[in-house]
PDB file of N, CA and C in Angstrom:
ATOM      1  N   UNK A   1       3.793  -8.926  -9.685  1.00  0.00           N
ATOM      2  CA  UNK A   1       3.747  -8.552  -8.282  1.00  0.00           C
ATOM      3  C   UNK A   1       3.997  -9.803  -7.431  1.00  0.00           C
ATOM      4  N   UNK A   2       4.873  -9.262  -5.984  1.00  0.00           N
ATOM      5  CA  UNK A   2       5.036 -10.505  -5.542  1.00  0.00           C
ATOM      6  C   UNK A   2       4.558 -10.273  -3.893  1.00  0.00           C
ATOM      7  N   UNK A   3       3.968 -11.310  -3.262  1.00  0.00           N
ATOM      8  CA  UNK A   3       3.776 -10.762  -1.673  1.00  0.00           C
ATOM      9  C   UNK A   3       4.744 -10.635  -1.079  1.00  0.00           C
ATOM     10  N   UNK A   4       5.419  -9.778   0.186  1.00  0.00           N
ATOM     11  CA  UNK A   4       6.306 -10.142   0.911  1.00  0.00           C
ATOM     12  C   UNK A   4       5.823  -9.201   2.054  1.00  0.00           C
ATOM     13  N   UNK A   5       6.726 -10.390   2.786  1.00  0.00           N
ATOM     14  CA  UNK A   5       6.168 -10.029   4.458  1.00  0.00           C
ATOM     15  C   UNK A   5       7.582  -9.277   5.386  1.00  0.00           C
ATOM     16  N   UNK A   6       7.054  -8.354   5.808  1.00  0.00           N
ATOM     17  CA  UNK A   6       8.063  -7.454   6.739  1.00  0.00           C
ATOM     18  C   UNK A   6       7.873  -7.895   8.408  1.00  0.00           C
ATOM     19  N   UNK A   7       8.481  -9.207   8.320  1.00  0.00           N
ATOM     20  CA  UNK A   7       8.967  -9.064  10.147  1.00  0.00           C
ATOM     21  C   UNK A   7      10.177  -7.979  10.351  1.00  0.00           C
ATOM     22  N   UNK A   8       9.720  -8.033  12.156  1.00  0.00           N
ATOM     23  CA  UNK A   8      10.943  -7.615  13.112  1.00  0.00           C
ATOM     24  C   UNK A   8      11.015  -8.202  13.625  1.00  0.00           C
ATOM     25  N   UNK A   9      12.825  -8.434  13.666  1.00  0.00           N
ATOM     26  CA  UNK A   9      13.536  -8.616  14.356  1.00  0.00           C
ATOM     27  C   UNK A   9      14.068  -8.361  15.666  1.00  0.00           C
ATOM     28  N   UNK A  10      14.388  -8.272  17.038  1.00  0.00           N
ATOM     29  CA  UNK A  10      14.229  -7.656  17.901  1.00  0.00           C
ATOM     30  C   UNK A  10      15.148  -8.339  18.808  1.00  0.00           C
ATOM     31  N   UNK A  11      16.373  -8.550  18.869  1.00  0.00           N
ATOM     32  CA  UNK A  11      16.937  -9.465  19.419  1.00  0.00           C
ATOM     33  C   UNK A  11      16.477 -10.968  19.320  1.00  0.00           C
ATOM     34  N   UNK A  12      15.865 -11.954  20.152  1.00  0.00           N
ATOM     35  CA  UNK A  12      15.590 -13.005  20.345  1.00  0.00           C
ATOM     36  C   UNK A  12      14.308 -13.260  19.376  1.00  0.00           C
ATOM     37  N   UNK A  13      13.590 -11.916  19.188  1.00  0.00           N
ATOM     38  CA  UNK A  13      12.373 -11.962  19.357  1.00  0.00           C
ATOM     39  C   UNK A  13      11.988 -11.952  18.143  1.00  0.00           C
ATOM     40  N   UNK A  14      10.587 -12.368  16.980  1.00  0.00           N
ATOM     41  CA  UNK A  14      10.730 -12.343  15.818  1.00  0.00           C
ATOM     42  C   UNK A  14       9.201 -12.253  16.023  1.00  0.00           C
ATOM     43  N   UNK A  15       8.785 -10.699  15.217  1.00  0.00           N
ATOM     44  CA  UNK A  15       7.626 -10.208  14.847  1.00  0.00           C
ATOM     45  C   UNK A  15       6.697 -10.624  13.855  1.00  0.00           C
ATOM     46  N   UNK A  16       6.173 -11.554  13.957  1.00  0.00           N
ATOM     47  CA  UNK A  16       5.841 -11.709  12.156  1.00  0.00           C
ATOM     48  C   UNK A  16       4.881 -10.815  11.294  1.00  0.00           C
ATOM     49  N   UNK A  17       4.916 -10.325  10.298  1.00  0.00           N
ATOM     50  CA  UNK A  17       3.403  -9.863   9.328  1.00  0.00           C
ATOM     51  C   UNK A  17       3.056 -10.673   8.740  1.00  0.00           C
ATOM     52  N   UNK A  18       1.217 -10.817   9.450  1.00  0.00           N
ATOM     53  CA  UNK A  18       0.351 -11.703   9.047  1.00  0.00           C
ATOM     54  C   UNK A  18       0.268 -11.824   7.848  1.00  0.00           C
ATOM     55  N   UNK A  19       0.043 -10.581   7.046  1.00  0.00           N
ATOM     56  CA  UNK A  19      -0.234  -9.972   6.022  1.00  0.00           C
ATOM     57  C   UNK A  19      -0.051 -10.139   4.990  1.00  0.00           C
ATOM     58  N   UNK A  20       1.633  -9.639   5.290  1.00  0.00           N
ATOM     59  CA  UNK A  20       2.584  -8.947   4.163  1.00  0.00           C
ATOM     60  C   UNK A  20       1.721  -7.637   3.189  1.00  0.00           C
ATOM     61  N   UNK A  21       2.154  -7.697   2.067  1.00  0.00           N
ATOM     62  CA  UNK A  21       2.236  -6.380   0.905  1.00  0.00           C
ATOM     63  C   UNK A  21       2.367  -7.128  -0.432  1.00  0.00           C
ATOM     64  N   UNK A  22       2.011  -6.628  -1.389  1.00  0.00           N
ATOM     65  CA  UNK A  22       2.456  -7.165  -2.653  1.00  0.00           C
ATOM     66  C   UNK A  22       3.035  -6.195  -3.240  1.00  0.00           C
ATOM     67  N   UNK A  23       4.592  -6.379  -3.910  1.00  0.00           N
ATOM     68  CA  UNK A  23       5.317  -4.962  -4.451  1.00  0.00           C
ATOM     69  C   UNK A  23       5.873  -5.959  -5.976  1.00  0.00           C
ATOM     70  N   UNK A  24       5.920  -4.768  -6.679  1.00  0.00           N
ATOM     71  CA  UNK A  24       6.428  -5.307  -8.235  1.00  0.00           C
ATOM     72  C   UNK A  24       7.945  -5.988  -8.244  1.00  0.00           C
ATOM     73  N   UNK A  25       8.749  -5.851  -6.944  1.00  0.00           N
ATOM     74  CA  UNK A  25      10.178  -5.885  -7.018  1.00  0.00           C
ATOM     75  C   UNK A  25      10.882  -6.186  -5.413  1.00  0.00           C
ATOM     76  N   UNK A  26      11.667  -7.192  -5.395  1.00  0.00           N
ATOM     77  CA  UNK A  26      11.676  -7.038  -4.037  1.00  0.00           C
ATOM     78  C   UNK A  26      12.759  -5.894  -3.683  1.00  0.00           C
ATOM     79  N   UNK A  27      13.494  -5.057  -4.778  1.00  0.00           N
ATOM     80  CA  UNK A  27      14.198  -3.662  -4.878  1.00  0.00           C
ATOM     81  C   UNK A  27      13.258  -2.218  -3.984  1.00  0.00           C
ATOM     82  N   UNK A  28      11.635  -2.670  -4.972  1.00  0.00           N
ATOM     83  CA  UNK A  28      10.807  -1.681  -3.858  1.00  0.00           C
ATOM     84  C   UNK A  28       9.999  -2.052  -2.560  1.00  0.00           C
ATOM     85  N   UNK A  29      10.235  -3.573  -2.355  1.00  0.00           N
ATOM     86  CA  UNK A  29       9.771  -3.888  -1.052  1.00  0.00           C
ATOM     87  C   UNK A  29      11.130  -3.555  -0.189  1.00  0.00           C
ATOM     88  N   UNK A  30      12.257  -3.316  -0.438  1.00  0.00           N
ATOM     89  CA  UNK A  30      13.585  -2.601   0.360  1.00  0.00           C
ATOM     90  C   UNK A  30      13.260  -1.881   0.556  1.00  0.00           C
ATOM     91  N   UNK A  31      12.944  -0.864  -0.327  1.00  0.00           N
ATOM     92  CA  UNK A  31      12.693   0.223  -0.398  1.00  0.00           C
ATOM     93  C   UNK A  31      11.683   0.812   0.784  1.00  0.00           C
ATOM     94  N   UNK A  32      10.466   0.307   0.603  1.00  0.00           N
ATOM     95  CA  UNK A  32       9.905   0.327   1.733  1.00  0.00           C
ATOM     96  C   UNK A  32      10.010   0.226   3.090  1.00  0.00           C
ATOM     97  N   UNK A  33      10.695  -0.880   3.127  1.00  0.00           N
ATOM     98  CA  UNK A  33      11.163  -1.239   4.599  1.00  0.00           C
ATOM     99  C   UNK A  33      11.870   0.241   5.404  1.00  0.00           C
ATOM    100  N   UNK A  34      12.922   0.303   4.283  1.00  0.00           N
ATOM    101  CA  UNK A  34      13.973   1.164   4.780  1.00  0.00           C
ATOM    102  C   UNK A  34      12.770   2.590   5.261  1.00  0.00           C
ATOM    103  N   UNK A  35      11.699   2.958   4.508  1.00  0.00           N
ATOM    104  CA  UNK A  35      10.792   4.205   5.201  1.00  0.00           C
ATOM    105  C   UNK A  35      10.211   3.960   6.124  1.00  0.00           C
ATOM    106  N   UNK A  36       9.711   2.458   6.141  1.00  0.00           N
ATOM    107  CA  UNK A  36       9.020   2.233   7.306  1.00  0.00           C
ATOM    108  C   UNK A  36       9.949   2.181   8.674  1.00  0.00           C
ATOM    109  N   UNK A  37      11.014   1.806   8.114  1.00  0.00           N
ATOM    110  CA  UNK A  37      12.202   2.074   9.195  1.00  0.00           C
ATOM    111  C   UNK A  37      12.457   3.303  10.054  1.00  0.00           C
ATOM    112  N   UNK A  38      12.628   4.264   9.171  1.00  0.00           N
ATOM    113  CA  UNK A  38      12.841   5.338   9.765  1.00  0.00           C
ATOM    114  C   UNK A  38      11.413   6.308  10.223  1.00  0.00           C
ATOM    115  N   UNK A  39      10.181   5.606   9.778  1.00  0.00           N
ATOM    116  CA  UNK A  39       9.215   6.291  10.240  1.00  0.00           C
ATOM    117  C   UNK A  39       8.750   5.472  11.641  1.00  0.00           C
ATOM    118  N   UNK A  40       9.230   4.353  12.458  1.00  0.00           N
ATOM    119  CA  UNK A  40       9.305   3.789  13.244  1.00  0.00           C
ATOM    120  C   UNK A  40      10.360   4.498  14.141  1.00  0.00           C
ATOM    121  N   UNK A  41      11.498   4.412  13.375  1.00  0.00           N
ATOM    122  CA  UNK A  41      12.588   5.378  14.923  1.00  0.00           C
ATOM    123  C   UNK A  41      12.326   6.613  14.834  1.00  0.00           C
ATOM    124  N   UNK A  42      11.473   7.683  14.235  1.00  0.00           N
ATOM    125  CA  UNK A  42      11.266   9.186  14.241  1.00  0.00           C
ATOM    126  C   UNK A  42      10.203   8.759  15.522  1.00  0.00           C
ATOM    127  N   UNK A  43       9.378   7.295  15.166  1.00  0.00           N
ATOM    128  CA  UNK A  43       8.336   7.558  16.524  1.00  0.00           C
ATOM    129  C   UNK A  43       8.445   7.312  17.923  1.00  0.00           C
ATOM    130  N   UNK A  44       9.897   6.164  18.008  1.00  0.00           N
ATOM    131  CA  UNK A  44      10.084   5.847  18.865  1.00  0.00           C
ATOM    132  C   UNK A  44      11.342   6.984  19.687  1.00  0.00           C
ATOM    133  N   UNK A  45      11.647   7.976  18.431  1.00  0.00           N
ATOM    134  CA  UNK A  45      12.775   9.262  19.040  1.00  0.00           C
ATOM    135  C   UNK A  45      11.415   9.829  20.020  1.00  0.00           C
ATOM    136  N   UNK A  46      10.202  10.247  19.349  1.00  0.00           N
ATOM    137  CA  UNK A  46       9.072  10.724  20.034  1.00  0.00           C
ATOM    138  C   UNK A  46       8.544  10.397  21.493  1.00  0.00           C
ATOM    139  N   UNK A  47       9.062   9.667  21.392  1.00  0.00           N
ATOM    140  CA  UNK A  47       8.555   8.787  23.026  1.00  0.00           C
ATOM    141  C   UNK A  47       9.652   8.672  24.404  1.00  0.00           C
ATOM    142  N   UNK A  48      10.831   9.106  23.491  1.00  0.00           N
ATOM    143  CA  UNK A  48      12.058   9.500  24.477  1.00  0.00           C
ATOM    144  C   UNK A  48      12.704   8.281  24.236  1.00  0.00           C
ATOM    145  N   UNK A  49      12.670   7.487  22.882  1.00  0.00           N
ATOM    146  CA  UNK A  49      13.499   6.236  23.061  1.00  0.00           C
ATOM    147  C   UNK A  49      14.306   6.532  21.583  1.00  0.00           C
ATOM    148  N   UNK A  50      15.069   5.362  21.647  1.00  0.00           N
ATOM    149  CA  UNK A  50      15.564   5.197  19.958  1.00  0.00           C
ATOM    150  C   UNK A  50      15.910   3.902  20.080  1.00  0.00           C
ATOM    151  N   UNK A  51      15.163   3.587  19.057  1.00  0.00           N
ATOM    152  CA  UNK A  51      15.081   1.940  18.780  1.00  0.00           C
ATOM    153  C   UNK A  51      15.609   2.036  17.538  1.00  0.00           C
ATOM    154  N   UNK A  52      16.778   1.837  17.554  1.00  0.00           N
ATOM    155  CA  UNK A  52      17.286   1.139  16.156  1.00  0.00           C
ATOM    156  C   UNK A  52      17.869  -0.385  16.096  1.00  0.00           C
ATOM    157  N   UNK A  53      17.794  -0.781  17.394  1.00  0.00           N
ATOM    158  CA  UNK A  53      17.985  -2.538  17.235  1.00  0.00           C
ATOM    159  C   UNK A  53      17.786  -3.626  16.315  1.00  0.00           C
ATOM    160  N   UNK A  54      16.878  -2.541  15.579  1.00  0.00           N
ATOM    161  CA  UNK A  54      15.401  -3.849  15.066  1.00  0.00           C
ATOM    162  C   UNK A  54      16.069  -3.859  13.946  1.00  0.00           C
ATOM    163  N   UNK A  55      15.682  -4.918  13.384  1.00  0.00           N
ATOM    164  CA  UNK A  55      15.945  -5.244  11.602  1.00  0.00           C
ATOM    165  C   UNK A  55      14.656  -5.648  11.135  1.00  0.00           C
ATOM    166  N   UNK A  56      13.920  -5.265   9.815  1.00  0.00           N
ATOM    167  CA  UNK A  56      13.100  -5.943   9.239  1.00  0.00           C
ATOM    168  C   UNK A  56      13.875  -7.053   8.580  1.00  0.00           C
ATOM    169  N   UNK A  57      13.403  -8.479   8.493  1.00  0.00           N
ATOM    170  CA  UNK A  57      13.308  -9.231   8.061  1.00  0.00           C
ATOM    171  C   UNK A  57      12.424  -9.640   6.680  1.00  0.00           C
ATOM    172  N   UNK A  58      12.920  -9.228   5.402  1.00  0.00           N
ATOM    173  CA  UNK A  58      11.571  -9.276   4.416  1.00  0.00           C
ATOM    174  C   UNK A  58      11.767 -11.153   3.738  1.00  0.00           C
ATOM    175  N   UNK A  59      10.432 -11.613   4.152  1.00  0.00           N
ATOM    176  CA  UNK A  59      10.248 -12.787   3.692  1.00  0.00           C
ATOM    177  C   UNK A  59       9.306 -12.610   2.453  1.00  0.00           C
ATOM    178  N   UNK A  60       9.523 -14.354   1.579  1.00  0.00           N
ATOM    179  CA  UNK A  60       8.404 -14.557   0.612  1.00  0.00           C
ATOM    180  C   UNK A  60       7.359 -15.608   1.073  1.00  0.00           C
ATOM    181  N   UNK A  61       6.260 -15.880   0.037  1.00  0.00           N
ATOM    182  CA  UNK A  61       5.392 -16.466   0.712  1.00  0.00           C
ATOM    183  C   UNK A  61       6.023 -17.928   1.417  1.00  0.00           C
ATOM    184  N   UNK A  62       7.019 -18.539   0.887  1.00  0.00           N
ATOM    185  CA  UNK A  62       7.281 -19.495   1.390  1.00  0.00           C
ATOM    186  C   UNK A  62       8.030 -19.373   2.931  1.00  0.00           C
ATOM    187  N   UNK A  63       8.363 -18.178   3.534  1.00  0.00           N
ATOM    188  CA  UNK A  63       9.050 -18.013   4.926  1.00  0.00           C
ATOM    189  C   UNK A  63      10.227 -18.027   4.543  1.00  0.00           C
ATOM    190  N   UNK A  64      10.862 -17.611   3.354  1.00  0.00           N
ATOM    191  CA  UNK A  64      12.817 -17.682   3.669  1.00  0.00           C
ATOM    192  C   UNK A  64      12.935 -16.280   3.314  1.00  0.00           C
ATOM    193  N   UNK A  65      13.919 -15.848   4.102  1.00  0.00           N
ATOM    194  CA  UNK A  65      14.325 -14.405   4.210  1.00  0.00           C
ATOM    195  C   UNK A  65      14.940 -14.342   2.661  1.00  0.00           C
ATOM    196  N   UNK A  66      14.668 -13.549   2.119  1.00  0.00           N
ATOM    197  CA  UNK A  66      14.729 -12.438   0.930  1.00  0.00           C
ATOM    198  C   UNK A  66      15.638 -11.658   1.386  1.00  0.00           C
ATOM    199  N   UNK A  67      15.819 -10.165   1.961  1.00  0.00           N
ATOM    200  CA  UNK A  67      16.105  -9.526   2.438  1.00  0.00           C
ATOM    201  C   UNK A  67      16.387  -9.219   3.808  1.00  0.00           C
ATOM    202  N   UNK A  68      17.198  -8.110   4.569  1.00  0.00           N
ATOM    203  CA  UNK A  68      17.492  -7.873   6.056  1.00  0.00           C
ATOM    204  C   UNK A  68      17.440  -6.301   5.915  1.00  0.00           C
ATOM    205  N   UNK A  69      16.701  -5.195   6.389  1.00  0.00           N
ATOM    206  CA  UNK A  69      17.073  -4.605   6.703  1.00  0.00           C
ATOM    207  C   UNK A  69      16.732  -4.049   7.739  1.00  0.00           C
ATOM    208  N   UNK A  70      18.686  -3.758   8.633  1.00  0.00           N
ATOM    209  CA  UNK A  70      18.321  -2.910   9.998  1.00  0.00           C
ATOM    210  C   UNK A  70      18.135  -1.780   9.977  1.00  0.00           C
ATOM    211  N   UNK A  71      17.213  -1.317  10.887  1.00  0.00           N
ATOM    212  CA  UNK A  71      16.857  -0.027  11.237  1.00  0.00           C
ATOM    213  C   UNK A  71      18.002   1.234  11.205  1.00  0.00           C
ATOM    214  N   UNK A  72      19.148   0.510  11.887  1.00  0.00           N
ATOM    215  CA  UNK A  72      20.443   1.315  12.239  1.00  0.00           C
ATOM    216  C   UNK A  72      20.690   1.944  10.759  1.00  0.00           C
ATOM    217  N   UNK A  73      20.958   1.018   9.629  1.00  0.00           N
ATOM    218  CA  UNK A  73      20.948   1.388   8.411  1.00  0.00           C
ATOM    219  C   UNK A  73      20.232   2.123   7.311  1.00  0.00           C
ATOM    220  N   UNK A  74      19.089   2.708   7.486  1.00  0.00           N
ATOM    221  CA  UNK A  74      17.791   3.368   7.383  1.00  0.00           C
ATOM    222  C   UNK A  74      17.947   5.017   7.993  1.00  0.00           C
ATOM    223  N   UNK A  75      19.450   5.067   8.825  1.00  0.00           N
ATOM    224  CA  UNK A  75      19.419   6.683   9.789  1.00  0.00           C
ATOM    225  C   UNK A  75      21.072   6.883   9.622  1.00  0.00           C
ATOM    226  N   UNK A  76      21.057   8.044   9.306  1.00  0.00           N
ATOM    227  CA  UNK A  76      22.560   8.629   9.622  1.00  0.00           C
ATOM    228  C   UNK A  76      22.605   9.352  10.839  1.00  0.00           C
ATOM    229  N   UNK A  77      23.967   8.712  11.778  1.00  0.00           N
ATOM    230  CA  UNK A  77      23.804   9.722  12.879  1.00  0.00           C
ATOM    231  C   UNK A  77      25.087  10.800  12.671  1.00  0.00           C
ATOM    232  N   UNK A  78      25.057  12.109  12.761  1.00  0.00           N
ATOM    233  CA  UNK A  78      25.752  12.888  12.753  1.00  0.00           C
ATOM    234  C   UNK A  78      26.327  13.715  13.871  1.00  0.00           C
TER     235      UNK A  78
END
């Protein structure tokens, strides 16, 4: 298992997680992101917005990006 931390991205702006998660793979810390993604723009469709700007940023404990994924990429628009 490894920790990794899911910032956002936000234009200029960079969210950090204090936290992070510990996942067996950073394949299922993608993985994650990408739900948490779209369970973020289903909430922000809820509110009369759509935020798909954002990108998670998945770091390791040392702070270098691992992974990127944007929100935009997480939704098909049809």
């Amino acid at each position: 298992m490894s920790r990794y931390y899911f910032n956002i991205r936000s234009g200029n702006l960079l969210y950090e997680d204090p936290e992070g998660d510990d996942y067996a793979s950073i394949e299922v810390a993608v993985e994650e992101a990408i739900a948490a993604s779209r369970e973020m723009t289903a909430e922000s469709v809820k509110k009369g917005e759509l935020v798909i700007m954002r990108t998670f940023e998945i770091t390791d404990t040392r702070g270098q990006v691992i992974a990127t994924v944007p929100f935009s990429d997480a939704i098909k628009l049809k």
